[in-house]
Protein backbone atom coordinates (compact mmCIF):
# COMPACT_ATOMS: atom_id res chain seq x y z
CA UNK A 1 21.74 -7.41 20.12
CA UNK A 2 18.63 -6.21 22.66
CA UNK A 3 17.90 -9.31 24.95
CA UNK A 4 14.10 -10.62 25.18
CA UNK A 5 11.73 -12.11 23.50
CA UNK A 6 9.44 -9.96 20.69
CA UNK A 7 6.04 -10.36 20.52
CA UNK A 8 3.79 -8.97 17.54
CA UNK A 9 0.50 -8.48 17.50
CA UNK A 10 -1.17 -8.78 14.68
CA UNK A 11 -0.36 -11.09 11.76
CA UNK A 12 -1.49 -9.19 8.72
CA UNK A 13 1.02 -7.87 6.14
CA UNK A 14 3.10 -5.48 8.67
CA UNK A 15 2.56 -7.99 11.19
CA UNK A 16 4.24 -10.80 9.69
CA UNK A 17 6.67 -8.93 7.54
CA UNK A 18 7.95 -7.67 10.67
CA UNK A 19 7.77 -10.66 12.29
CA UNK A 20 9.81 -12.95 9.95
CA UNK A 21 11.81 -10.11 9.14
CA UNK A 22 13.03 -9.67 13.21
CA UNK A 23 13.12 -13.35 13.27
CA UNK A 24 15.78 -13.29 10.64
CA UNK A 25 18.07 -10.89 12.68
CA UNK A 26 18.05 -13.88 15.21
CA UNK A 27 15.72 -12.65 17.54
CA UNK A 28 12.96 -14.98 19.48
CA UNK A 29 9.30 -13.82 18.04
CA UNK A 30 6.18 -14.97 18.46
CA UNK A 31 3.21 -13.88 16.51
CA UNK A 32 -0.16 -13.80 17.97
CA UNK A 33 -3.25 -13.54 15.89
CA UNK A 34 -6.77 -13.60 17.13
CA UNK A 35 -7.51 -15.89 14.25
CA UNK A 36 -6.51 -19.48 14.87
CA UNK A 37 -7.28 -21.27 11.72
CA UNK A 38 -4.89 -18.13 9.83
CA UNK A 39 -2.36 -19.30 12.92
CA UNK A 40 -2.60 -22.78 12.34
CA UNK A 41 -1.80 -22.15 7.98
CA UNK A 42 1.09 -19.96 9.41
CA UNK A 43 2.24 -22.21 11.75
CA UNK A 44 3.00 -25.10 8.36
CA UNK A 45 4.20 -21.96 6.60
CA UNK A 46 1.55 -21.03 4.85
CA UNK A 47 1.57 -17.07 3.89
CA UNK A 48 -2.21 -16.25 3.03
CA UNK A 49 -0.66 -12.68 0.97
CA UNK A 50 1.21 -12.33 -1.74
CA UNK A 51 4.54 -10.23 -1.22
CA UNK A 52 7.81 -10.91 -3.29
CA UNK A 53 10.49 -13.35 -0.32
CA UNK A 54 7.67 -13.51 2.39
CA UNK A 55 7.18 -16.98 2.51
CA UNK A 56 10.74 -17.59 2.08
CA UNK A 57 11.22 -15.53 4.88
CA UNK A 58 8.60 -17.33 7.19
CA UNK A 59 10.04 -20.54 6.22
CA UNK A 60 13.37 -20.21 7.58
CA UNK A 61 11.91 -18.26 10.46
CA UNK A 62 9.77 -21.77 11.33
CA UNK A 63 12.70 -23.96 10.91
CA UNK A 64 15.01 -21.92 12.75
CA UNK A 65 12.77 -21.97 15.84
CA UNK A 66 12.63 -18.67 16.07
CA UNK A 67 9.39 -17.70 14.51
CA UNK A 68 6.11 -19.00 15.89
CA UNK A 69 2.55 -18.35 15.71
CA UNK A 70 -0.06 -18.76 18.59
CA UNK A 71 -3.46 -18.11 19.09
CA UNK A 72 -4.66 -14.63 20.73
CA UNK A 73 -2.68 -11.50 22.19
CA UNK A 74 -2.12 -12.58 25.60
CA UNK A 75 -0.74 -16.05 24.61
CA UNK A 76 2.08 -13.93 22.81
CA UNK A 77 2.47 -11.26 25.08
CA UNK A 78 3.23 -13.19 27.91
CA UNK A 79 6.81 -13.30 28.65
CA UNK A 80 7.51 -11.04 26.05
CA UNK A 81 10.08 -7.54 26.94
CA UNK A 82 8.75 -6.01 23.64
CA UNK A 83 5.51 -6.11 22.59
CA UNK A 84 4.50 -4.82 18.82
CA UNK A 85 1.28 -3.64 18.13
CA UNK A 86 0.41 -4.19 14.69
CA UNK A 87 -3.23 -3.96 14.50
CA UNK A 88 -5.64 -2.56 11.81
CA UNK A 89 -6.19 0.73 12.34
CA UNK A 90 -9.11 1.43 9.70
CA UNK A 91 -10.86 4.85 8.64
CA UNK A 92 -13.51 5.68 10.94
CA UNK A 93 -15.80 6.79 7.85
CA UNK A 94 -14.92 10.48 8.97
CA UNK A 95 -10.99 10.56 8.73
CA UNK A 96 -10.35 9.39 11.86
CA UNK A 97 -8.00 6.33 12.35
CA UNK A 98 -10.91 3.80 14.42
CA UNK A 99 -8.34 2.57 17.16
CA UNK A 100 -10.92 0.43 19.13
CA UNK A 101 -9.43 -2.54 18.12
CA UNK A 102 -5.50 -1.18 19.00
CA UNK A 103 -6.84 -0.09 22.71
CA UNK A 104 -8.98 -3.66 23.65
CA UNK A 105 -6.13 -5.68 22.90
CA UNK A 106 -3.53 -2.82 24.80
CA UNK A 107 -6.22 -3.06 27.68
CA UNK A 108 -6.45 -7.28 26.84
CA UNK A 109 -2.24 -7.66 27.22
CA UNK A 110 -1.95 -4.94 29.82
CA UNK A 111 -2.64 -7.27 32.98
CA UNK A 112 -0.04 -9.99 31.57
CA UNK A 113 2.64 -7.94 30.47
CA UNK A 114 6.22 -8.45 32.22
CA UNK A 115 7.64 -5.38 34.77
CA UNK A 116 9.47 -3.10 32.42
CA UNK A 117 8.02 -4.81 28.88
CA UNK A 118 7.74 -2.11 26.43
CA UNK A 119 4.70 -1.79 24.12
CA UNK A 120 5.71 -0.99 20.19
CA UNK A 121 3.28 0.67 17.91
CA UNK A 122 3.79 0.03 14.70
CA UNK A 123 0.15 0.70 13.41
CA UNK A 124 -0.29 4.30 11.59
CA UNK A 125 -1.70 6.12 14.33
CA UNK A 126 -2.79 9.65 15.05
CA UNK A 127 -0.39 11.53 17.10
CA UNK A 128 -1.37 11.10 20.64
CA UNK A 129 -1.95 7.78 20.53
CA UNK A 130 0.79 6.43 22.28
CA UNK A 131 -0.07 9.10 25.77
CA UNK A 132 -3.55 7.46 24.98
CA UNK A 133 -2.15 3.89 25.17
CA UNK A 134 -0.02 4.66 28.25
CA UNK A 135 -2.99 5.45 29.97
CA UNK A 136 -4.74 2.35 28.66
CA UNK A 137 -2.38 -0.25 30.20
CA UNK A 138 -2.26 1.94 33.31
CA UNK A 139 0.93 0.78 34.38
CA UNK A 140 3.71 3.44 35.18
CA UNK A 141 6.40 0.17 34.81
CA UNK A 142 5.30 -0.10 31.29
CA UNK A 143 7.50 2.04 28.60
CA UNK A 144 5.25 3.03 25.21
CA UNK A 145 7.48 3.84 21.88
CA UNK A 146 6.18 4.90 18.72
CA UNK A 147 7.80 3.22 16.13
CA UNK A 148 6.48 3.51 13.11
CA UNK A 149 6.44 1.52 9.25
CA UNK A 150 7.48 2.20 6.08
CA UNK A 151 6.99 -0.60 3.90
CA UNK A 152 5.60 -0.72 0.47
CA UNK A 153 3.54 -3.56 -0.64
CA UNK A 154 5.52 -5.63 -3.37
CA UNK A 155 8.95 -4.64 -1.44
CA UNK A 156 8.27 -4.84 2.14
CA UNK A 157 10.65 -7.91 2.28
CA UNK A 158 13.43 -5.67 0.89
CA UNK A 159 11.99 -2.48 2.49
CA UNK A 160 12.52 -4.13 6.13
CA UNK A 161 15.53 -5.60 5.65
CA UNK A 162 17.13 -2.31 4.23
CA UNK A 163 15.60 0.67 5.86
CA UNK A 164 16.58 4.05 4.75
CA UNK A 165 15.95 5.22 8.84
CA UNK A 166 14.55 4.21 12.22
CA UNK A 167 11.98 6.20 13.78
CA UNK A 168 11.44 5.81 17.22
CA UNK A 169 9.96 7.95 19.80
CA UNK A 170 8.36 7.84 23.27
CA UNK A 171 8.81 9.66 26.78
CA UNK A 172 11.06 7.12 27.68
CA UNK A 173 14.30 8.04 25.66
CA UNK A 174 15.36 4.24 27.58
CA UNK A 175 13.27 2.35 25.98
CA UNK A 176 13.15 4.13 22.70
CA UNK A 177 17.05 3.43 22.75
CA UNK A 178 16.00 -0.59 23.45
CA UNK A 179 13.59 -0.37 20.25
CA UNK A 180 16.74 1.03 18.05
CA UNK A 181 18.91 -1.71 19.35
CA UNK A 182 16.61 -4.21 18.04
CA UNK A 183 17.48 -2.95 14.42
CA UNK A 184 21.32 -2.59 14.68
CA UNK A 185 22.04 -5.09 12.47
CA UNK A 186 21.10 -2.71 9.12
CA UNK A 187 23.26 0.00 10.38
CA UNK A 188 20.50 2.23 9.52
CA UNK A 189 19.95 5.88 11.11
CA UNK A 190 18.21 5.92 14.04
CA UNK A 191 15.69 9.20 14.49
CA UNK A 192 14.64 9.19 18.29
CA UNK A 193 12.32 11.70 19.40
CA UNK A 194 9.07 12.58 20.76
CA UNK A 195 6.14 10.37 20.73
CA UNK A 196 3.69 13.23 18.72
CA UNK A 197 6.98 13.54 16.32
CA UNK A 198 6.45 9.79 15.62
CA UNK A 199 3.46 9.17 15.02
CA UNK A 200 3.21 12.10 13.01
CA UNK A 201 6.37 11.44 10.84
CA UNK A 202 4.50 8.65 9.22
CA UNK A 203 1.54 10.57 8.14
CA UNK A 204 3.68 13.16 7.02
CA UNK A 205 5.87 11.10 5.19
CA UNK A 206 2.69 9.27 3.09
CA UNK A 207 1.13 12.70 2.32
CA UNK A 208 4.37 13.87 0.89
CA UNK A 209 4.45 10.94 -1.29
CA UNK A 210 0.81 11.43 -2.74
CA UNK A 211 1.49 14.96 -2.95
CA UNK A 212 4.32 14.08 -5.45
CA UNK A 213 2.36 11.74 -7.36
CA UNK A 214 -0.40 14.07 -7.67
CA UNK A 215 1.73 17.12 -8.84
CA UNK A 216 3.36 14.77 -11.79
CA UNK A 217 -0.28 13.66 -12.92
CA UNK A 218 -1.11 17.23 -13.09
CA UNK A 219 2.74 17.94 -14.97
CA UNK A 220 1.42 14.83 -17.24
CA UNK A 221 -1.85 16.38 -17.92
CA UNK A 222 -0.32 19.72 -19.39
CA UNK A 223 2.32 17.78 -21.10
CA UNK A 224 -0.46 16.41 -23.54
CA UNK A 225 -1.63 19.68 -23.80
CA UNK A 226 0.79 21.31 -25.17
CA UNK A 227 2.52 18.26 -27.16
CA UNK A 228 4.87 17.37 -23.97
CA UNK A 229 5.81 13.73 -22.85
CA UNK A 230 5.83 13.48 -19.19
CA UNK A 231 8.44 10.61 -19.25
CA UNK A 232 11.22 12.93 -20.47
CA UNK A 233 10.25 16.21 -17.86
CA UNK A 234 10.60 13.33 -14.76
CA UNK A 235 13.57 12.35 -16.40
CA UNK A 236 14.61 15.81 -16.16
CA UNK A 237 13.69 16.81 -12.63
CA UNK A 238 14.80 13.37 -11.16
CA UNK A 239 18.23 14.37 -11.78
CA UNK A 240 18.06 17.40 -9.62
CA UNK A 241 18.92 15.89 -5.80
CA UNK A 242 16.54 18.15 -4.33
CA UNK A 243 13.68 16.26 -6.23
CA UNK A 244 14.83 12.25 -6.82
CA UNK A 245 13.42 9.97 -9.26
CA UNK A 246 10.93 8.15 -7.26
CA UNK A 247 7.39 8.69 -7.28
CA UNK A 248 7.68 10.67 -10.58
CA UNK A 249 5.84 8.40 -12.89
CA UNK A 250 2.44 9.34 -14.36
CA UNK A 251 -0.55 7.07 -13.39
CA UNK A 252 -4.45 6.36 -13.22
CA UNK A 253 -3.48 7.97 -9.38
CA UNK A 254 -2.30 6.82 -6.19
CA UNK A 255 -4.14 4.41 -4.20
CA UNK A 256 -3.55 0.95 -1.79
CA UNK A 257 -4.21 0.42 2.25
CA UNK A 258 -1.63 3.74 3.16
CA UNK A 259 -1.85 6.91 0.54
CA UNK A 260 -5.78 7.52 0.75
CA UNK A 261 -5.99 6.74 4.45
CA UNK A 262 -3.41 8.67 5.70
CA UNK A 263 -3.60 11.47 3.89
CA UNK A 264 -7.50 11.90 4.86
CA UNK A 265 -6.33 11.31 8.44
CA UNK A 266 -3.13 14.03 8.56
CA UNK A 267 -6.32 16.53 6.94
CA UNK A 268 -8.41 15.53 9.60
CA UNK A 269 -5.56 15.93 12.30
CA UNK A 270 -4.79 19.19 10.91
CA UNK A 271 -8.25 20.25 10.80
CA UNK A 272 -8.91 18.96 14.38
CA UNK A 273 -5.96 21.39 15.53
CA UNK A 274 -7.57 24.25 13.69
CA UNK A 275 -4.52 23.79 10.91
CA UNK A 276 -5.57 25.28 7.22
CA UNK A 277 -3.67 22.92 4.90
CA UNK A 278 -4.72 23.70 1.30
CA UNK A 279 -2.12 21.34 0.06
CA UNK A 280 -3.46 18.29 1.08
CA UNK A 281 -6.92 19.10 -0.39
CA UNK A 282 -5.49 19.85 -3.16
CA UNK A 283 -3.71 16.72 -3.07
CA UNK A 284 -6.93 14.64 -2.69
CA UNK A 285 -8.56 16.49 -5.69
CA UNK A 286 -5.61 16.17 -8.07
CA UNK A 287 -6.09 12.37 -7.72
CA UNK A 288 -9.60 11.93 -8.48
CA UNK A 289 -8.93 14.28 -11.41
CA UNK A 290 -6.53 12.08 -12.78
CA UNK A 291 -8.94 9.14 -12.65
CA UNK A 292 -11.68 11.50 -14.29
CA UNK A 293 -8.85 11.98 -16.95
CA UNK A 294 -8.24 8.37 -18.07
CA UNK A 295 -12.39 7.96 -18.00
CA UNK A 296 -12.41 11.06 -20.13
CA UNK A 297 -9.65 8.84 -22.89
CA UNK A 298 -11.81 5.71 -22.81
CA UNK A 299 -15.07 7.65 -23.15
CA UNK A 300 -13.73 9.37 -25.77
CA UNK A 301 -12.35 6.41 -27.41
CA UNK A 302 -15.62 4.76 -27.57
CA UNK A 303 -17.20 7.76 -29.40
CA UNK A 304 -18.73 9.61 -26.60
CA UNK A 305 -20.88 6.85 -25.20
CA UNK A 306 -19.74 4.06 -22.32
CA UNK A 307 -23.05 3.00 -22.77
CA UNK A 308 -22.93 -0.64 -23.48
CA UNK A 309 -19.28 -0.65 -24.82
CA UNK A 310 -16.73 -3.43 -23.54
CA UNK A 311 -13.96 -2.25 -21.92
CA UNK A 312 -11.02 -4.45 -21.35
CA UNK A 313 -8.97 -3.65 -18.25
CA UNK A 314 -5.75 -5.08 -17.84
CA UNK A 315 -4.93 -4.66 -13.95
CA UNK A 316 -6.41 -4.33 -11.14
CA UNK A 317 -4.48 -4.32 -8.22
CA UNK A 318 -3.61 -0.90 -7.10
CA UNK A 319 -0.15 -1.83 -8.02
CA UNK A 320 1.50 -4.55 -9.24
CA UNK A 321 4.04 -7.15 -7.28
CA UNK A 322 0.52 -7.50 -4.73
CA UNK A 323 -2.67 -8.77 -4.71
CA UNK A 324 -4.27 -5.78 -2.76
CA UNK A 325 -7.50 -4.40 -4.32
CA UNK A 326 -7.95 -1.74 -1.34
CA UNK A 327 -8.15 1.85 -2.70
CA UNK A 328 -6.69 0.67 -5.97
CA UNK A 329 -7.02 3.30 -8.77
CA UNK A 330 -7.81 0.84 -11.69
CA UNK A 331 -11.40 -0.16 -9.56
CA UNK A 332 -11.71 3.96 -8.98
CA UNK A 333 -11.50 4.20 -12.68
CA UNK A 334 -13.66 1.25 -13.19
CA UNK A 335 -16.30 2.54 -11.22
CA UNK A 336 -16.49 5.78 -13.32
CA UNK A 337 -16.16 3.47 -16.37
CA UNK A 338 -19.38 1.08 -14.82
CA UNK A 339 -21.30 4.54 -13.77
CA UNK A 340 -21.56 5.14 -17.59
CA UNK A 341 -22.76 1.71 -18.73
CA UNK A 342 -19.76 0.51 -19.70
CA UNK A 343 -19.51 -3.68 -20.01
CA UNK A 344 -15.93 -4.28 -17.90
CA UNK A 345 -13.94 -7.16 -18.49
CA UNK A 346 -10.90 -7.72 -16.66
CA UNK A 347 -7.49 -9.71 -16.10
CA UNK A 348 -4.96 -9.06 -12.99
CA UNK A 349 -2.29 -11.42 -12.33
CA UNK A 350 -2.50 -11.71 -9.24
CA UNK A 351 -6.44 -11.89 -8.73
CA UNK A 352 -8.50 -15.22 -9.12
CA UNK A 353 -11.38 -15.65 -11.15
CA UNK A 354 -13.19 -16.25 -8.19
CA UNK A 355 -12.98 -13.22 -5.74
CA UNK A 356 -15.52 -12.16 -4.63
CA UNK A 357 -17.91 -8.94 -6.05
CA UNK A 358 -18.59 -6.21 -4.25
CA UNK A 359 -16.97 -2.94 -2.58
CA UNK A 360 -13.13 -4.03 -3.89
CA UNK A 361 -14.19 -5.01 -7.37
CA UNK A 362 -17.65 -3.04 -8.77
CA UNK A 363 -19.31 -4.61 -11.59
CA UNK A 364 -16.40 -6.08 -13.73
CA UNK A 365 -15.84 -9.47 -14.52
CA UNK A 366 -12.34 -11.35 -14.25
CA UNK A 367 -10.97 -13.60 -16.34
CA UNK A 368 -8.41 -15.86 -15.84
CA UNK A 369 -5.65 -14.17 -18.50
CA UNK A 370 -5.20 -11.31 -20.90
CA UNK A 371 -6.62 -12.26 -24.21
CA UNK A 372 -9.93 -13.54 -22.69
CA UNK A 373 -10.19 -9.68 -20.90
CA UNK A 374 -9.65 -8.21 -25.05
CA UNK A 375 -12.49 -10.65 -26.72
CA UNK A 376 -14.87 -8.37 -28.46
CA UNK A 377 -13.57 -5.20 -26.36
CA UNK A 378 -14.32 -1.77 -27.89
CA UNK A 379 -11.34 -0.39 -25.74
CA UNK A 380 -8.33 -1.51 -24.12
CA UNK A 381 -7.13 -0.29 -20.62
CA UNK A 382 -4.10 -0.76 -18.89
CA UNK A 383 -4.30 -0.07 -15.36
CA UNK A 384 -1.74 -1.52 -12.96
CA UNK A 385 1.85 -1.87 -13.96
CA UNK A 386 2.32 -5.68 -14.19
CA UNK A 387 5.50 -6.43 -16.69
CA UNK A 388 3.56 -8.92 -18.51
CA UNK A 389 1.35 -6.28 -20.11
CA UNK A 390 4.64 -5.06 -21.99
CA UNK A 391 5.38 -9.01 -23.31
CA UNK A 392 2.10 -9.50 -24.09
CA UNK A 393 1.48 -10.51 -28.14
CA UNK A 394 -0.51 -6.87 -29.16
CA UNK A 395 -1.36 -8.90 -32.93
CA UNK A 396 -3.25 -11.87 -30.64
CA UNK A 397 -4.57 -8.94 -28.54
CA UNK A 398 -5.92 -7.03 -31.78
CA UNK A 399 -7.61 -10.29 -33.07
CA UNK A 400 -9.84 -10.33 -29.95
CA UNK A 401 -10.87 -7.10 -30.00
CA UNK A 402 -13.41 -5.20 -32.34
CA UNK A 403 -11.93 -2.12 -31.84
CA UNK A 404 -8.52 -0.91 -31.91
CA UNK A 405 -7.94 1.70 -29.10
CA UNK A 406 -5.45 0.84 -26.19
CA UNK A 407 -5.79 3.47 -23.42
CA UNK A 408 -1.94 3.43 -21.36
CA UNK A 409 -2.33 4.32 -18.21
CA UNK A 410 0.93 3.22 -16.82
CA UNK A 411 3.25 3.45 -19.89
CA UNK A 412 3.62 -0.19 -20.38
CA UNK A 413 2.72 -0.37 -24.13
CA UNK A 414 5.23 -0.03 -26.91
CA UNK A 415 3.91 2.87 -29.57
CA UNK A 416 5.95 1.03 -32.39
CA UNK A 417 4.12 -2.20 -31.26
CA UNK A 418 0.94 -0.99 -31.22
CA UNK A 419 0.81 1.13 -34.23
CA UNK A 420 2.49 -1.93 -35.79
CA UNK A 421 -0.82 -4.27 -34.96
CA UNK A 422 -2.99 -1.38 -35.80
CA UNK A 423 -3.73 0.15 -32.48
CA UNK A 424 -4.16 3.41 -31.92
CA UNK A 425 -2.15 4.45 -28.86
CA UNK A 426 -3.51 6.53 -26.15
CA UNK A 427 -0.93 7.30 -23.75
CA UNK A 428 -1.07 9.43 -20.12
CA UNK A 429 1.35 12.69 -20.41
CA UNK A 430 2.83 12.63 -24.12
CA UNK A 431 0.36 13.12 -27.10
CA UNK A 432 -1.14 10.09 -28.55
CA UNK A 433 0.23 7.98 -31.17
């Protein structure tokens, strides 16, 4: 195992997955957040997001002494060999990752940092960054390695903890080496290379990913077309190893803190370099088509007018197994729904009655379960892919409602169910029922 103490930067949801997770290979870590009543709730073992073994994880960390929390950057840096960076590294409004924060707490640390500590990105950052961060802590004794995440919310537990590869890459092929070391324990691959290669490996990496999703919402769109089901053509190309099974399932599109971002952000780097990439434009558009398309089913099954019809959403996370509204495709569909008139109800699991309006949740009403969302809805919606929408009693539901129209965006209803309480079935990719 790599000797010296880890600190991380940052103790949002890469930030402390990573921490707790590191912690759990039996390596010292210290978390430093520049928020000290979130440090303090950490510190008793208090997770403040939801994400399937995290507070397990943090628990253990805590009582095995080897997880900690303190207050600010330089409090965690000190002493520290490596130092991960894993800071917010928000849109810019024009594409551009806004990396103020990442270089005042690089320029914050720099002055405290031990001889021959090495600095860790782990934020999503454009390539470049890390020559840009070297000359930041202007200090030639002080290694910078891209290293890159690849955790999905609702897995990142599992996600750490069984990597599919390590990406590493700086100047310093040393202390890129060190960085590897510190993940031996999975036995994982370890990719070393260049610091642009990096960075840029987790951009490309994302894109790819919406790019898939996007090109089966368009498959899923022609499949109802021409009397199709989606569901059985993934089937059939997830077979082929070329292709794989994941990220073949038909949606409401692709959303969350990583997809939107860094796809606009591998455009903009492309477009910066004078790069034409049609693809990822085409990417971009193919998801807010298939939002217009499930706005297009509920408008339709109101009888051509939103205007002051209920609409009962079930979901609104941007997927389920978190509580993240960011980017989430069931609010981009509920805008378009709201645009129109329409009166939005709506029940997420994981969202309290309570949060608050705005930006992340435009002009829809939660409830606190699934049969209050129904109660004298026109229209049913089903959004984000919770489990309990496929338990739920469709006869109860039915009662509620004064019309009888479920629109499936994520495939969780039964037909046989549903045609059994009277619904009429309106399903994404396969003809309706």
């Amino acid at each position: 195992m790599a000797d010296g103490r880890i600190a991380v930067i940052g103790s949002g949801y890469v930030g402390l997955t990573s921490g707790a997770c590191l912690a759990s290979l039996g390596h010292d870590v210290v978390c430093g957040d520049s928020d000290a009543t979130k440090v303090a709730a950490l510190s008793r073992g208090e997770v403040p997001i939801l994400e399937p073994g995290l507070d397990e994880m943090v628990a253990k960390g805590i009582a095995s002494g080897r997880l900690t929390f303190v207050h600010g950057a330089t409090a965690a840096a000190k002493g520290s060999r490596y130092i991960f960076l894993c800071l917010p590294t928000p849109d810019g409004g024009d594409g551009r990752a806004d990396l103020r924060i990442v270089h005042n707490v690089v320029a914050e640390i720099g002055p405290v940092l031990d001889p021959g500590a090495i600095l860790v990105t782990k934020s999503t950052v454009p390539v470049g960054t890390a020559h840009d961060i070297t000359a930041t802590v202007a200090r030639p004794d002080i290694a910078v390695v891209s290293n890159p995440e690849f955790l999905q919310e609702g897995t990142a537990v599992r996600n750490f903890m069984n990597p599919d590869r390590i990406v590493v890459g700086s100047t310093d092929r040393v202390a890129a080496e060190a960085v590897a070391e510190l993940y031996a324990a999975f036995g994982a691959p370890s990719v070393v290379t260049s610091p642009e290669s990096s960075e840029l490996i987790k951009y490309a990496s994302n894109a790819f990913l919406a790019m898939k999703l996007s090109f089966i919402n368009s498959i899923g769109a022609l499949a109802e077309t021409v009397g199709a089901d989606v569901a059985e053509i993934a089937n059939g190309m997830g077979f082929d190893e070329r292709i794989g099974p994941k990220f073949l399932r038909t949606g409401p599109g692709w959303g969350g803190s990583c997809f939107p971002k860094d796809t606009r952000a591998l455009a903009t780097i492309a477009a910066d370099h004078h790069v034409q990439f049609p693809l990822l434009e085409a990417t971009t558009v193919s998801n807010d088509q298939a939002q217009d398309r499930v706005a297009d089913k509920v408008r339709a099954a109101a009888g051509g007018s939103l205007d002051g019809v209920v609409v009962a959403l079930w979901g609104l996370t941007f997927k389920a197994g978190t509580d993240d509204l960011r980017d989430s495709p069931a609010l981009a569909v509920a805008g378009r729904l709201a645009a129109e008139g329409a009166v939005l109800r709506g029940y997420d699991p994981a969202i309290s009655v309570d949060v608050k309006a705005g930006k992340d949740r435009p002009d829809v009403t939660v409830v606190p379960d699934a049969y209050s969302a129904v109660a004298g809805a026109e229209v049913l919606v089903v959004l984000t892919e919770w489990p309990i929408f496929s338990e739920l009693d469709l006869v109860k539901t039915a009662e509620g409602m004064t019309g009888r129209t479920i629109v499936d965006g994520r495939g969780m209803i039964d037909p046989a169910a549903a045609a059994a309480a009277g619904f009429r079935l309106v399903p994404l990719g396969r003809p309706a029922h």
